[in-house]
C-alpha atoms as a PDB file:
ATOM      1  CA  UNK A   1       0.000   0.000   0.000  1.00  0.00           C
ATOM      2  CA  UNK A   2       3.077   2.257   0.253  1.00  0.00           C
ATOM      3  CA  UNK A   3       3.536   2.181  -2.943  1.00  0.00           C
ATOM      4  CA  UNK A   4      -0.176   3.368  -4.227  1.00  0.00           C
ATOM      5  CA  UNK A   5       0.685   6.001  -1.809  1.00  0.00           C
ATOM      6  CA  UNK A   6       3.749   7.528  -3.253  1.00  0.00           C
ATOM      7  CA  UNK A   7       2.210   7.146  -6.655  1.00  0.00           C
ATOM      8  CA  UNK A   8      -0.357   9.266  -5.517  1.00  0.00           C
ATOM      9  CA  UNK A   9       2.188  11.631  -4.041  1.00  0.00           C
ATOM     10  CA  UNK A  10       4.113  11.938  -7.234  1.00  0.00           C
ATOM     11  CA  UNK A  11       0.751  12.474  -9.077  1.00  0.00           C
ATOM     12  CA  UNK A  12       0.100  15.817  -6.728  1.00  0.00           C
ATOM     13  CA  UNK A  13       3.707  16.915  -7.183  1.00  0.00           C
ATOM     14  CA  UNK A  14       3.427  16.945 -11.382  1.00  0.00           C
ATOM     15  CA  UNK A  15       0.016  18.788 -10.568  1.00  0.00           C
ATOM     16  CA  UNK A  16       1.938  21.481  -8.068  1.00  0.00           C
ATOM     17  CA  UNK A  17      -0.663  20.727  -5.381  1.00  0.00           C
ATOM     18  CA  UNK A  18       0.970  22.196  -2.075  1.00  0.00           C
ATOM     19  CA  UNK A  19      -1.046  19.316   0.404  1.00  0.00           C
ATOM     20  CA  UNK A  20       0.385  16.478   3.096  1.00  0.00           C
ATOM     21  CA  UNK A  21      -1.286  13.421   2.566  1.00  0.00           C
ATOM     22  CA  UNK A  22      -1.875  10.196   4.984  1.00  0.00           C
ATOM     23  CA  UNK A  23      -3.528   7.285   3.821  1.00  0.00           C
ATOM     24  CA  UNK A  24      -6.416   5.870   6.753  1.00  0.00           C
ATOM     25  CA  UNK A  25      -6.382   1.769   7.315  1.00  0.00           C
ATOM     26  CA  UNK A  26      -9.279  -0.288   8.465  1.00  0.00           C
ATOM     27  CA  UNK A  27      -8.389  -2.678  10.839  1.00  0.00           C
ATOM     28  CA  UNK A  28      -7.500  -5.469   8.367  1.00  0.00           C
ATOM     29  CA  UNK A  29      -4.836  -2.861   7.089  1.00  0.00           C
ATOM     30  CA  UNK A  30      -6.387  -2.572   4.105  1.00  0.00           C
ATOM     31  CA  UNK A  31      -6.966   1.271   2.574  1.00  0.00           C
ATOM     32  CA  UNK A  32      -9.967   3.068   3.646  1.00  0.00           C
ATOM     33  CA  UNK A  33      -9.447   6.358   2.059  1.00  0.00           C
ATOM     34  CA  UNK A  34      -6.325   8.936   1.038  1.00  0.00           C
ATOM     35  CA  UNK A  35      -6.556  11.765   3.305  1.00  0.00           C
ATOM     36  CA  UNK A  36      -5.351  15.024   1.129  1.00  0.00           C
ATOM     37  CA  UNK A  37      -4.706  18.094   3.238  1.00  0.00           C
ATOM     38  CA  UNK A  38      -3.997  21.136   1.143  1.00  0.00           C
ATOM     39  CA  UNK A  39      -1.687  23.928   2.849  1.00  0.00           C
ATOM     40  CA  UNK A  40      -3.671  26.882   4.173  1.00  0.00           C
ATOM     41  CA  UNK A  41      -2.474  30.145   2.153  1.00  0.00           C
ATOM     42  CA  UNK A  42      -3.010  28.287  -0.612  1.00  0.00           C
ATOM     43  CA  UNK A  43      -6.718  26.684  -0.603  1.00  0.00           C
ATOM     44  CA  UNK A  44      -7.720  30.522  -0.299  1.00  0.00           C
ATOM     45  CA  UNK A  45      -5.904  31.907  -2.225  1.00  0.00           C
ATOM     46  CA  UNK A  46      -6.226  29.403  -5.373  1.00  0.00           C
ATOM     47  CA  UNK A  47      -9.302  27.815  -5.656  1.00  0.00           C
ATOM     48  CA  UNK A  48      -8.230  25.825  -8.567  1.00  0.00           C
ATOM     49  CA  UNK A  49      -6.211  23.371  -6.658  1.00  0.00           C
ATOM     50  CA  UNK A  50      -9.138  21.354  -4.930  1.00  0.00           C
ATOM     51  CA  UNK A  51     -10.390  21.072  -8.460  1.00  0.00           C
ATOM     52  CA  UNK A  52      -7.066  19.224  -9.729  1.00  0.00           C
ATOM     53  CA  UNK A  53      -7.722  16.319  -6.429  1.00  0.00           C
ATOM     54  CA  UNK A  54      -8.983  13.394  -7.665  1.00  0.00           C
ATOM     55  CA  UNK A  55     -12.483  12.001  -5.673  1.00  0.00           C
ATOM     56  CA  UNK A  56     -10.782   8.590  -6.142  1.00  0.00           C
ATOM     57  CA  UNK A  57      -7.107   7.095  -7.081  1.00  0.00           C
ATOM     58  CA  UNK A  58      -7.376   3.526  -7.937  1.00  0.00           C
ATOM     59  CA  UNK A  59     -10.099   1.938  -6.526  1.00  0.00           C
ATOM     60  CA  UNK A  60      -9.679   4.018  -2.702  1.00  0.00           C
ATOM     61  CA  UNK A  61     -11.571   7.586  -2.012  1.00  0.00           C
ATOM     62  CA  UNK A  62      -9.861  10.643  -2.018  1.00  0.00           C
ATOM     63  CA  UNK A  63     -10.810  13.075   0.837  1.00  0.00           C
ATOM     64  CA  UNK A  64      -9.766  16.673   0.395  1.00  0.00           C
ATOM     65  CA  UNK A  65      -9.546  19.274   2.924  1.00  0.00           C
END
């Protein structure tokens, strides 16, 4: 599951989204959903970044805040 996660990561980087991102495990460890946090100054100040987050990345939800 690391791996789907740095995948994602690199996606977000070639898109120049400012964001941390966690990924949230059930308790089977399998993934639940991709947690995408975007910086502060710039969710307010760019409103076009949520729009490049995906609502899902390979089969697991995307949640953007």
């Amino acid at each position: 599951m690391k791996k789907l996660l740095k995948q994602f990561l690199e996606k977000m980087k070639k898109e120049k989204v400012p964001c941390f991102i966690f990924m949230i495990y059930d308790k089977k460890n399998r993934p639940k959903f991709i947690e995408v946090i975007v910086k502060r100054p710039y969710r307010y100040t760019e409103p076009e970044l949520m729009k490049k987050i995906p609502k899902s990345y390979r089969g697991v939800k995307v949640k953007a805040l």
